[in-house]
Protein backbone atom coordinates (compact mmCIF):
# COMPACT_ATOMS: atom_id res chain seq x y z
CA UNK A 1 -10.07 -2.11 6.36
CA UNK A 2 -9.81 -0.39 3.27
CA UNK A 3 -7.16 -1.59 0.85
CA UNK A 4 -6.49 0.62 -2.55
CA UNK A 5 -3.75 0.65 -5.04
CA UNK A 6 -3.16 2.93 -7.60
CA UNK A 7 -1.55 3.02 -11.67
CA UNK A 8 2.04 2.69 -12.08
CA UNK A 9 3.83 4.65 -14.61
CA UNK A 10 2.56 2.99 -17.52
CA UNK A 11 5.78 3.79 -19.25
CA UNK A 12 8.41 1.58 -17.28
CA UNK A 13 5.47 -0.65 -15.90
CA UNK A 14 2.62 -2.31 -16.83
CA UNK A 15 2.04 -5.09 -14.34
CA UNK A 16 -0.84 -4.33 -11.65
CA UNK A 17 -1.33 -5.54 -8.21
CA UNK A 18 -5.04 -5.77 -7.78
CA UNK A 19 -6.60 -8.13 -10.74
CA UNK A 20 -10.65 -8.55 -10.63
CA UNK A 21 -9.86 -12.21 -9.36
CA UNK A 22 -7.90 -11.33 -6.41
CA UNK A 23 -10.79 -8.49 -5.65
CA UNK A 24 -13.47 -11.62 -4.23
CA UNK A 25 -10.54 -13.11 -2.04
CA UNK A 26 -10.17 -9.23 -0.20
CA UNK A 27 -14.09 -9.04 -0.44
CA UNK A 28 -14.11 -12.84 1.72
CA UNK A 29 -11.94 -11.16 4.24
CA UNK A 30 -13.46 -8.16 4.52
CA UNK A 31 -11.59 -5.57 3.00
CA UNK A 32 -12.94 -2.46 0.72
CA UNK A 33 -10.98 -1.55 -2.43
CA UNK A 34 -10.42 1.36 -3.97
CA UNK A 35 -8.80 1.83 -7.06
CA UNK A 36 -8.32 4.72 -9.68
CA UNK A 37 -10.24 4.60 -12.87
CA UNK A 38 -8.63 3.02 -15.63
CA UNK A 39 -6.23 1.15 -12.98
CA UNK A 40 -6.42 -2.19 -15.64
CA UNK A 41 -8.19 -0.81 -18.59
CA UNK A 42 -4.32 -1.31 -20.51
CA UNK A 43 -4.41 -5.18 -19.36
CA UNK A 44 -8.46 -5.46 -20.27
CA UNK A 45 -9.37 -5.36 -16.78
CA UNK A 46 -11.94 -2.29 -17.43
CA UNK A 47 -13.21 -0.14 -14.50
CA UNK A 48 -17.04 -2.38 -14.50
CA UNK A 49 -15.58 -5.58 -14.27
CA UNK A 50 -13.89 -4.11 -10.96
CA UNK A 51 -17.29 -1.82 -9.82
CA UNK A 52 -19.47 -5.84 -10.41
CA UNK A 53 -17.04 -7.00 -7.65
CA UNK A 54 -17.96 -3.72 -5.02
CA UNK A 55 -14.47 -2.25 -5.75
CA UNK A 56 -14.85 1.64 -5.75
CA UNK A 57 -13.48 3.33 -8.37
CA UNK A 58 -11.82 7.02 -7.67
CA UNK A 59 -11.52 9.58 -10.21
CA UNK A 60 -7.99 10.37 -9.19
CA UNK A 61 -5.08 8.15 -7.50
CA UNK A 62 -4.49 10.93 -4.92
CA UNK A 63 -7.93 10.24 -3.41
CA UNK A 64 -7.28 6.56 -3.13
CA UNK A 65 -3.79 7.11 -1.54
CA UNK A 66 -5.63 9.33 1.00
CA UNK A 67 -8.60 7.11 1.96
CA UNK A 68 -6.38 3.94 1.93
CA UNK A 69 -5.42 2.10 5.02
CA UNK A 70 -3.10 -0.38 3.19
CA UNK A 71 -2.24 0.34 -0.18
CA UNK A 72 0.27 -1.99 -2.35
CA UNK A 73 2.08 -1.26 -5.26
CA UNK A 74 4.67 -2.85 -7.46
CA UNK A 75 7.06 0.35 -7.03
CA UNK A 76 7.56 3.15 -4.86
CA UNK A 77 4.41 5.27 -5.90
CA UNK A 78 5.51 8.20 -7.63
CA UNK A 79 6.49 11.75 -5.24
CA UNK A 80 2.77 13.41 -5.57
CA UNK A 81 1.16 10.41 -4.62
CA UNK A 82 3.66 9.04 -2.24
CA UNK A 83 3.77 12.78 -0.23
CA UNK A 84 0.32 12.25 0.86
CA UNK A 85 0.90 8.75 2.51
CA UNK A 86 0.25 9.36 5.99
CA UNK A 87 0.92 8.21 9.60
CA UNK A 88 0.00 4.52 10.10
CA UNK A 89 -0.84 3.63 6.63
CA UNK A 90 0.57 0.58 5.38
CA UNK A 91 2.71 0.20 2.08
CA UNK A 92 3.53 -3.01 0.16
CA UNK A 93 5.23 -3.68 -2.67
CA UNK A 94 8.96 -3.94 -4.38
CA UNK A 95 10.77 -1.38 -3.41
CA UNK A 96 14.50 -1.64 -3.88
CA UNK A 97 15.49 -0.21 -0.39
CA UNK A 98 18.63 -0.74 -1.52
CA UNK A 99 18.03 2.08 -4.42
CA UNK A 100 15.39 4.04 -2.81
CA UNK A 101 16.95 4.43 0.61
CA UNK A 102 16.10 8.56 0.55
CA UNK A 103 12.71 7.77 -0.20
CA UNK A 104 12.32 5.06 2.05
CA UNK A 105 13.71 6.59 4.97
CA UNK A 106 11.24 9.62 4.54
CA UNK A 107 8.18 7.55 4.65
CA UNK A 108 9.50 5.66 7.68
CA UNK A 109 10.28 8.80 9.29
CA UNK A 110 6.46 9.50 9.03
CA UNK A 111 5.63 6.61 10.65
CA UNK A 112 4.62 4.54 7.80
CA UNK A 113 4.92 0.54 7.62
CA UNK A 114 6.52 -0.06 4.37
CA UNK A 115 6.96 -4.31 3.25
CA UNK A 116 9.48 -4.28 0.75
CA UNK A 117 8.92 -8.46 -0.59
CA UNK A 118 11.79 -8.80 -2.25
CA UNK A 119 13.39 -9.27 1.53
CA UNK A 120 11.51 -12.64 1.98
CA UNK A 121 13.04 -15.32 3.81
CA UNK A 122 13.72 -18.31 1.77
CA UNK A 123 11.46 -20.87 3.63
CA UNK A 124 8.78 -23.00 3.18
CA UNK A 125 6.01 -20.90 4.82
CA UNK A 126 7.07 -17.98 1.96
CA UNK A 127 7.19 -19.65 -1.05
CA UNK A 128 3.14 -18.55 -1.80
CA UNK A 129 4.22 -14.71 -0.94
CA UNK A 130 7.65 -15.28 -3.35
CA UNK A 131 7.73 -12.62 -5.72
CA UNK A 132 11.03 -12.99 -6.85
CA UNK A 133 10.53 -16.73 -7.53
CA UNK A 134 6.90 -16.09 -9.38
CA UNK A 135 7.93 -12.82 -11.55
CA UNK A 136 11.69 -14.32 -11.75
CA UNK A 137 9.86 -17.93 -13.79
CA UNK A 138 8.01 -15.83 -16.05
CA UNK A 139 11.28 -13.70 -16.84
CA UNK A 140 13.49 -16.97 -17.55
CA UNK A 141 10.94 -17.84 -20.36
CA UNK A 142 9.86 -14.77 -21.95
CA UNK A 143 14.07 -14.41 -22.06
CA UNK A 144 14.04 -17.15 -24.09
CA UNK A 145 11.35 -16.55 -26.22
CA UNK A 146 12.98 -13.07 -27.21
CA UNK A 147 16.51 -14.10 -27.87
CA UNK A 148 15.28 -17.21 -30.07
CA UNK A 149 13.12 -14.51 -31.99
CA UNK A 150 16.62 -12.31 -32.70
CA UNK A 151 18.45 -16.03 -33.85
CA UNK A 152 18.50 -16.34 -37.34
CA UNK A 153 18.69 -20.03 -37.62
CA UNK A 154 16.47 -22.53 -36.56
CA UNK A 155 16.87 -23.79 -32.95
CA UNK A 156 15.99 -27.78 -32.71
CA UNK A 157 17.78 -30.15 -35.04
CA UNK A 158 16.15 -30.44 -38.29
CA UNK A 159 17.31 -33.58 -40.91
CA UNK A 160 15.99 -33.07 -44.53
CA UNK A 161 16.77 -34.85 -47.55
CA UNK A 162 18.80 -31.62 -48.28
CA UNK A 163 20.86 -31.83 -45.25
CA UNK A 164 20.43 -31.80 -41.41
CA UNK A 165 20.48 -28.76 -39.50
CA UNK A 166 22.05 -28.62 -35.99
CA UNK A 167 20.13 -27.88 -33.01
CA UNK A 168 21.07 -24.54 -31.51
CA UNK A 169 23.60 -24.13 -28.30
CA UNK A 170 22.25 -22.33 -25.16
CA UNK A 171 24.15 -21.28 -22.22
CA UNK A 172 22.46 -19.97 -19.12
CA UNK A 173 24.64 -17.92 -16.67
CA UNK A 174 22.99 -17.87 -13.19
CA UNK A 175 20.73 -21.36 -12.08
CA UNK A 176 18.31 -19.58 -9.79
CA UNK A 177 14.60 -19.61 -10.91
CA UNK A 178 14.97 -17.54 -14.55
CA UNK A 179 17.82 -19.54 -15.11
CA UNK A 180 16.47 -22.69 -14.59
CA UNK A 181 13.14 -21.68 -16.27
CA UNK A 182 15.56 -20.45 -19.32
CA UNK A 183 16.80 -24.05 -19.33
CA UNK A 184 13.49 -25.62 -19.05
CA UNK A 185 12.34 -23.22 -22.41
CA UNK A 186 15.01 -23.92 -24.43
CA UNK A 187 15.37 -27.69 -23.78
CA UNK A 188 11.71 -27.62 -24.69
CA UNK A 189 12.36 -26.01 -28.22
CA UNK A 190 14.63 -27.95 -28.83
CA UNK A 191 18.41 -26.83 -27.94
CA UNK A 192 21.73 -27.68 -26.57
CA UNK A 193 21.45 -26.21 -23.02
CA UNK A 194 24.35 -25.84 -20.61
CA UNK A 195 24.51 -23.82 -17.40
CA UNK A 196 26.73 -22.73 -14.85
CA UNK A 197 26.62 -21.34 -11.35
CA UNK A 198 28.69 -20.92 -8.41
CA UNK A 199 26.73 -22.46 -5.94
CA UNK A 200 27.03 -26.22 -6.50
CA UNK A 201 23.68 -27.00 -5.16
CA UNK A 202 22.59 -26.55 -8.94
CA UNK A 203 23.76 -28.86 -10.62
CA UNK A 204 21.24 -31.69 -9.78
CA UNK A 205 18.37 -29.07 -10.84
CA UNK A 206 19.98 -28.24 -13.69
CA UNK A 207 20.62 -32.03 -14.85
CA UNK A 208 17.10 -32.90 -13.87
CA UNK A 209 16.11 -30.09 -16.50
CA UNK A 210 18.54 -32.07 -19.48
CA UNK A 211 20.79 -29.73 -19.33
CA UNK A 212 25.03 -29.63 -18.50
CA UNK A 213 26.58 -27.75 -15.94
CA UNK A 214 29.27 -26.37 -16.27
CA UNK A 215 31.67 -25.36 -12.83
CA UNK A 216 35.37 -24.25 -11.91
CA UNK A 217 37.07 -27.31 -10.44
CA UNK A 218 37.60 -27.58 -7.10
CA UNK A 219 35.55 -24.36 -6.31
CA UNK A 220 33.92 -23.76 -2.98
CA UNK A 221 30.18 -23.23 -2.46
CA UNK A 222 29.00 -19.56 -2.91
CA UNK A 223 25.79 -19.85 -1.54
CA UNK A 224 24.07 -18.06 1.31
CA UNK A 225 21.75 -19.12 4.11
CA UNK A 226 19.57 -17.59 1.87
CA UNK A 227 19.97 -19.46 -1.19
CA UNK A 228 21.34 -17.07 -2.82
CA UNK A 229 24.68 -16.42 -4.50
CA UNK A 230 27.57 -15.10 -2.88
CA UNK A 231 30.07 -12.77 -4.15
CA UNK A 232 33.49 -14.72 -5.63
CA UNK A 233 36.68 -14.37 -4.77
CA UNK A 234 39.17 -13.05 -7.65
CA UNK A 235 40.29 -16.55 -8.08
CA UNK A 236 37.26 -18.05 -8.65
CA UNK A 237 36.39 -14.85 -11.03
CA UNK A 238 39.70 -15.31 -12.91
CA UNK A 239 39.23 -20.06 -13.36
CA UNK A 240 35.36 -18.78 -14.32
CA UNK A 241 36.54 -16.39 -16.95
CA UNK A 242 39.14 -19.19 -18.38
CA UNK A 243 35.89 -21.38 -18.61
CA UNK A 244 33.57 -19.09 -20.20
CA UNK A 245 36.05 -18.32 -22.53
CA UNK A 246 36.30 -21.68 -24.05
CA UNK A 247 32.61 -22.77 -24.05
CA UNK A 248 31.26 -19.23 -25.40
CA UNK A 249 33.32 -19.94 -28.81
CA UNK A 250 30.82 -22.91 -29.46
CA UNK A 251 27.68 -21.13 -27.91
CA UNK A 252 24.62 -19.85 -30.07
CA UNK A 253 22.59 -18.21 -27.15
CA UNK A 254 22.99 -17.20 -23.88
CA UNK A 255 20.83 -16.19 -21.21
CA UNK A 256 22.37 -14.14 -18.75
CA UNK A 257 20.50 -14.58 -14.78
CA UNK A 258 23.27 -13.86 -12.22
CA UNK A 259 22.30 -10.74 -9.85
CA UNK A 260 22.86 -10.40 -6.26
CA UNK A 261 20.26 -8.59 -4.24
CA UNK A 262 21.17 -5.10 -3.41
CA UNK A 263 24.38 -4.95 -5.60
CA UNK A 264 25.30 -4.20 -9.07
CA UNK A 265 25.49 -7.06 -11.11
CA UNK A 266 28.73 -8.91 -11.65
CA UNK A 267 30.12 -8.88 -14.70
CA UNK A 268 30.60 -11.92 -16.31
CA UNK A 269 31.06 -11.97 -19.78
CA UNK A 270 34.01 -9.59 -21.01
CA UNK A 271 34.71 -7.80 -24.07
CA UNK A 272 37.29 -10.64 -25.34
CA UNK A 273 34.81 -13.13 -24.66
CA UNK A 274 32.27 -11.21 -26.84
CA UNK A 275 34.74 -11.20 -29.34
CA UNK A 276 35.88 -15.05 -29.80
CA UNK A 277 31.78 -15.62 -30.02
CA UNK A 278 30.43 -16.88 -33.58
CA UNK A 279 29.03 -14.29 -35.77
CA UNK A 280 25.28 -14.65 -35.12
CA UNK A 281 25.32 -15.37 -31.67
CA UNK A 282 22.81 -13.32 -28.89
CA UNK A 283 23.13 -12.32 -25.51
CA UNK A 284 19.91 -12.15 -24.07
CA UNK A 285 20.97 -10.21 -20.20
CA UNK A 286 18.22 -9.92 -17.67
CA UNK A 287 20.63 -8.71 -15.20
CA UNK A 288 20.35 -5.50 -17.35
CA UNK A 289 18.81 -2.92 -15.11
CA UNK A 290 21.59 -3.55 -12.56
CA UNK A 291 24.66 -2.97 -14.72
CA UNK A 292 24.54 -6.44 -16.69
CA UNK A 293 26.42 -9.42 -17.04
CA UNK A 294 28.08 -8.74 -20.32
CA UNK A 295 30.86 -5.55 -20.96
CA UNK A 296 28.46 -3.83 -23.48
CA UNK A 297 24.79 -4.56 -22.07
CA UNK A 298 22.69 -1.36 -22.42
CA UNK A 299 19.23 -0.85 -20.96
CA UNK A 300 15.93 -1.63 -23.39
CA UNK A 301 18.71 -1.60 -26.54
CA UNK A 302 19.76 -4.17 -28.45
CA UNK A 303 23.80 -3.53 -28.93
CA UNK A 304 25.69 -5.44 -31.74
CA UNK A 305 29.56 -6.21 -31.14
CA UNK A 306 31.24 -7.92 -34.14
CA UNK A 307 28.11 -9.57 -35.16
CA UNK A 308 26.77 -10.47 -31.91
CA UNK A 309 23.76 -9.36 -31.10
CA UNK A 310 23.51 -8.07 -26.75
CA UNK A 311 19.73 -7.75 -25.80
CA UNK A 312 18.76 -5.93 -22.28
CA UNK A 313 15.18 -4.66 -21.54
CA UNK A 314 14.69 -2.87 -18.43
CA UNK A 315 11.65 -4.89 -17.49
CA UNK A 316 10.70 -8.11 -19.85
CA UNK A 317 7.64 -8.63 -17.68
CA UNK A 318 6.09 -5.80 -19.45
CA UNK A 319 5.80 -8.24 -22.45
CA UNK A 320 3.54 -10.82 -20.08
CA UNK A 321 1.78 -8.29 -17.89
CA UNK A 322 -1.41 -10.35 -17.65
CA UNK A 323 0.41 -13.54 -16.21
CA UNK A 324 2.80 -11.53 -14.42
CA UNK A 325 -0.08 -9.53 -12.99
CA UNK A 326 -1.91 -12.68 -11.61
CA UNK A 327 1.10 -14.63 -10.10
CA UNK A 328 2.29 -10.74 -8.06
CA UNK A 329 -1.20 -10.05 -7.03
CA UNK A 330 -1.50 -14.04 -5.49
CA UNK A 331 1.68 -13.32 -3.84
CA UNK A 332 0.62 -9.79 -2.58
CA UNK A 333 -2.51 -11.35 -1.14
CA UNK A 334 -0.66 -13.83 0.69
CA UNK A 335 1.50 -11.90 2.48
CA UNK A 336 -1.63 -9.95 3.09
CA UNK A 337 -3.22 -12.72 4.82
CA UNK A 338 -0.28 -13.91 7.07
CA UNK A 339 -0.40 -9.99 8.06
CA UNK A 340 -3.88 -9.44 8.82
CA UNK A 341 -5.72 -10.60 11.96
CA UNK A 342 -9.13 -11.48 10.69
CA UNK A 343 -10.45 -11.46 14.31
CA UNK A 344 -10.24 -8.00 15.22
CA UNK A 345 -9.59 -7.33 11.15
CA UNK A 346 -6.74 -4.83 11.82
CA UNK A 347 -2.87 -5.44 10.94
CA UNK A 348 -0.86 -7.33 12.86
CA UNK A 349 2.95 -6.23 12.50
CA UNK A 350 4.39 -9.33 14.57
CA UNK A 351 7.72 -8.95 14.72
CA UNK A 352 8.39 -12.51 16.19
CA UNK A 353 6.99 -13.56 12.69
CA UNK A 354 10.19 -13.71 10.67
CA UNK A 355 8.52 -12.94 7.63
CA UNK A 356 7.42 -9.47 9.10
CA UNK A 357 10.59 -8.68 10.24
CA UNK A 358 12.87 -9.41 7.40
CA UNK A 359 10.65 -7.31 4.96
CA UNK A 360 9.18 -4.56 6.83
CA UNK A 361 11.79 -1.52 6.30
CA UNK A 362 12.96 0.57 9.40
């Protein structure tokens, strides 16, 4: 089978799926790659370290779109490339059906298999093909790492003979895998960390990490069959916003996490609540590209509201493409594997496999 990928738009993307060490674990299975030149020449992958593992190396992406049996991607490949995708070729990647539904639905109306990965079950026979949970760990700590470098104080307790200097306050809004990497980080440097999240299976993760969690009294479980979090009710929304209130007026940092799949991000931290905050302070809100978390969160700007600083990038992987890169192109050939039968080395679209049917788009 031959499996190609091609560049992303180097300018909102920088992550590949295809790294040189991933090429020998195709190679073992039997699979030619193709790639476009300069595919990981930005990440130091350069087009000879990927020709010394037999991957063939196109002059232009259209040619490996064309010649590709299964090609994977981290987003929908741009219109002139994804135009040429043809009957029965395969498509894997990220794709925000949710988002891209026009798109989408005019590739599957030309009979093309698209995996969208983000649509993985939750269970145990996933968690190698996870995407959300590899990218999602790397995005809780580079989160940290950027809103700690826009502090101006020092974040672990420091005593001096001049005088002691108190260890910085974190909050983390959201306890999936960012958030709980985000508590991880900061407990690590040194800080404060509390946490909240509405489903109540979090709190014993977040208390094995040292940090406090915070909940509405008497409040239900919002958690899916999923694992992931539900939408509230208004009265949850409106005890949730009394607590926020009260802890954000002590709070150096937070780290905003809370996004449910396929809907704009709920908003979380209001205007007023902004306001009571000490002068200072930073919101760091991965939640960005779908709406944010906070009232005034702005994609890949930093926005200051009476002195506190609201930080919300787009895509923070960008700033760890290389690890990023590896952990999404593991996953990728994963799912790859549990897709292909090695036998008769074709594709094997299974739909009583219930990974193949929850992420292949129709």
């Amino acid at each position: 089978m031959k499996l190609g990928s091609v560049s992303e738009n180097l300018s909102s993307e920088k992550r590949i799926s295809i790294t040189p060490e991933i090429v020998k674990k195709y190679n073992s299975l039997g699979f030619k790659v193709y790639l476009n030149s300069g595919y990981g020449s930005h990440l130091g992958f350069n087009d000879n370290e990927y020709k010394n593992l037999k991957v063939e190396i196109l002059n232009n992406p259209k040619e490996v779109i064309k010649i590709a049996d299964l090609i994977v991607q981290l987003n929908l490949p741009e219109d002139e490339n994804s135009n040429l995708i043809g009957k029965d070729q395969t498509l894997i990647g990220i794709f925000d059906p949710y988002i891209n539904k026009q798109k989408i639905n005019n590739l599957i109306k030309k009979k093309i298999n698209i995996f969208s990965l983000e649509l993985l079950p939750r269970i145990t026979r996933a968690q190698s093909m996870d995407i959300l949970s590899s990218q999602a760990n790397l995005a809780g700590y580079k989160a940290v790492i950027e809103s700690f470098s826009k502090f101006e104080k020092a974040i672990p307790m420091m005593m001096t003979a001049a005088g002691t200097v108190p260890a910085a306050k974190v909050l983390v809004v959201g306890a999936g895998v960012a958030g709980l990497q985000a508590i991880a980080t900061a407990k690590r440097m040194g800080a404060i960390v509390f946490a909240t999240d509405v489903r109540m299976a979090s709190r014993e993760q977040v208390e094995s990490l040292g940090g406090k969690f915070l909940t509405v009294e008497n409040s239900e479980n919002l958690e899916t069959n999923d694992g992931y979090a539900k939408e509230t009710t208004d009265s949850f929304k409106k005890k949730q916003e009394e607590l926020l209130s009260e802890i954000l007026k002590k709070i150096d940092i937070v780290i905003c996490t809370a996004l449910i799949p396929g809907k704009k991000a709920p908003l979380i931290i209001k205007d007023h609540m902004i306001n009571n905050m000490k002068t200072g302070s930073v919101i760091y809100d991965l939640a960005a590209s779908q709406g944010g978390n906070t009232a005034f969160t702005e994609v890949d700007k930093v926005i200051e509201k009476n002195g506190v600083k609201i930080m919300g990038e787009r895509n923070v992987l960008n700033k760890l493409p290389i690890s990023s890169s590896n952990l999404y192109a593991k996953n990728i050939y994963n799912f790859i594997l549990n897709l292909y039968d090695k036998e008769n080395r074709k594709l094997n679209i299974d739909l009583e496999d219930v990974i193949i049917k929850k992420t292949l788009l129709k």
